[in-house]
C-alpha atoms as a PDB file:
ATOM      1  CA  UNK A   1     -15.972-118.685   1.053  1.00  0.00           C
ATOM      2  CA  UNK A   2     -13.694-116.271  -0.860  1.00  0.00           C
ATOM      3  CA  UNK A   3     -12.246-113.139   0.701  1.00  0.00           C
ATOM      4  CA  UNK A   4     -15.045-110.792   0.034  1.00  0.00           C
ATOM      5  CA  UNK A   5     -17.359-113.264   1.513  1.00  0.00           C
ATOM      6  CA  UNK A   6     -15.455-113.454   4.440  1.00  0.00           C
ATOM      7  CA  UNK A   7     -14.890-109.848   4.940  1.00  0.00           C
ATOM      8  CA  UNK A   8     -18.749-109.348   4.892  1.00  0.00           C
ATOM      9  CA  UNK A   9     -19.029-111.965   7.291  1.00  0.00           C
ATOM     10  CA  UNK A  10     -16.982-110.871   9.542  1.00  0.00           C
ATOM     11  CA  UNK A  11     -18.646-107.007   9.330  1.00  0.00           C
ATOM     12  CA  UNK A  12     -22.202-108.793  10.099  1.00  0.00           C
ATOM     13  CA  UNK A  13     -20.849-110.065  12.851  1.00  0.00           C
ATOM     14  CA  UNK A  14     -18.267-106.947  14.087  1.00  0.00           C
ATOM     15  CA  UNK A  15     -21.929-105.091  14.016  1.00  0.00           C
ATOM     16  CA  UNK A  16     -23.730-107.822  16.412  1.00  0.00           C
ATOM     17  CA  UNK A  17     -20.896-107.492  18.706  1.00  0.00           C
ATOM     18  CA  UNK A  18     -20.995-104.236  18.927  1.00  0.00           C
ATOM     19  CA  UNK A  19     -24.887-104.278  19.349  1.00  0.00           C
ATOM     20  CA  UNK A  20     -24.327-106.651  22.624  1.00  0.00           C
ATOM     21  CA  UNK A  21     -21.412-104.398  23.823  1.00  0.00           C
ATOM     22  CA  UNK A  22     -23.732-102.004  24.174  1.00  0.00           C
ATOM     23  CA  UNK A  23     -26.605-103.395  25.505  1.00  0.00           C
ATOM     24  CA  UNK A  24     -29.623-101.010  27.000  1.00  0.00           C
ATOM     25  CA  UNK A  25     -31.145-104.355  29.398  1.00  0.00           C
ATOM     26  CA  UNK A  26     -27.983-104.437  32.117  1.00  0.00           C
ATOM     27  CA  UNK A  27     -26.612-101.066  31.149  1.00  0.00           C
ATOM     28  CA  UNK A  28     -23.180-102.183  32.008  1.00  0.00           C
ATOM     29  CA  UNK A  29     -20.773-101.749  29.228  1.00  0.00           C
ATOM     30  CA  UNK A  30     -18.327-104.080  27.781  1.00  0.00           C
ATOM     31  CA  UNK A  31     -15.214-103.063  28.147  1.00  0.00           C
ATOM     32  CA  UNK A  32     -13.251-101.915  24.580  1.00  0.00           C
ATOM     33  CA  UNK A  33     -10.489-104.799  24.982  1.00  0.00           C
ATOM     34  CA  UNK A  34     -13.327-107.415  25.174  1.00  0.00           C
ATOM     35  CA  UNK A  35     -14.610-106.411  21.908  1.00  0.00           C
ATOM     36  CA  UNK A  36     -11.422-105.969  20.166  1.00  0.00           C
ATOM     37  CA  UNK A  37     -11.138-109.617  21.768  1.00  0.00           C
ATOM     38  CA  UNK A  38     -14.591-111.040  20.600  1.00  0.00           C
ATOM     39  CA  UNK A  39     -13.568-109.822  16.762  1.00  0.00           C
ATOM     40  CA  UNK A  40     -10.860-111.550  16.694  1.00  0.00           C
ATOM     41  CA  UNK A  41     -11.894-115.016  18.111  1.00  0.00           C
ATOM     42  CA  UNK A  42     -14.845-114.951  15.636  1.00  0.00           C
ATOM     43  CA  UNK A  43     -12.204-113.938  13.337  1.00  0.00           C
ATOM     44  CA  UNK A  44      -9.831-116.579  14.175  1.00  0.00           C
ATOM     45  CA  UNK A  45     -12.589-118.879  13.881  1.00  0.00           C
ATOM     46  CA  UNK A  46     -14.058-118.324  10.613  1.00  0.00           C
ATOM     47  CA  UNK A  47     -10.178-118.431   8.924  1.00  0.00           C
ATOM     48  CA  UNK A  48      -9.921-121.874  10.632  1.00  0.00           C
ATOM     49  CA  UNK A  49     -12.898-123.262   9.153  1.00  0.00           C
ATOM     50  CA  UNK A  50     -11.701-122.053   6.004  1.00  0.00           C
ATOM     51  CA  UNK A  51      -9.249-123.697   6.311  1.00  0.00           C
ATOM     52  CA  UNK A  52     -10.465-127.113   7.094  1.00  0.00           C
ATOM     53  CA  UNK A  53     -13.133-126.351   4.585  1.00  0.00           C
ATOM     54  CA  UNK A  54     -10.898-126.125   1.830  1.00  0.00           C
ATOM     55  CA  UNK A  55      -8.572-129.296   3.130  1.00  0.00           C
ATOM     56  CA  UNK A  56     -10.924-131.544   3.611  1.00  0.00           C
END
């Protein structure tokens, strides 16, 4: 995956996150540092598989 791949990736799933954070069934919201936290474990994530991807 090159970085424009990833970077449109990663917006896909910034937007999903965001659409859970704010979820209308428990109407409890998740708190701003949890998100900011999500993003960057998917984030983290993704790179790593890179990563592997392209070592292996």
């Amino acid at each position: 995956m090159n970085q424009q791949e990833f970077e449109f990736v990663m917006a896909e799933i910034e937007i999903i996150i965001e659409q859970l954070a704010d979820c209308q069934f428990c109407h409890k919201p998740v708190h701003e540092d949890n998100i900011k936290l999500l993003k960057q474990l998917f984030r983290m994530k993704l790179e790593r598989a890179c990563a592997l991807k392209r070592a292996g």
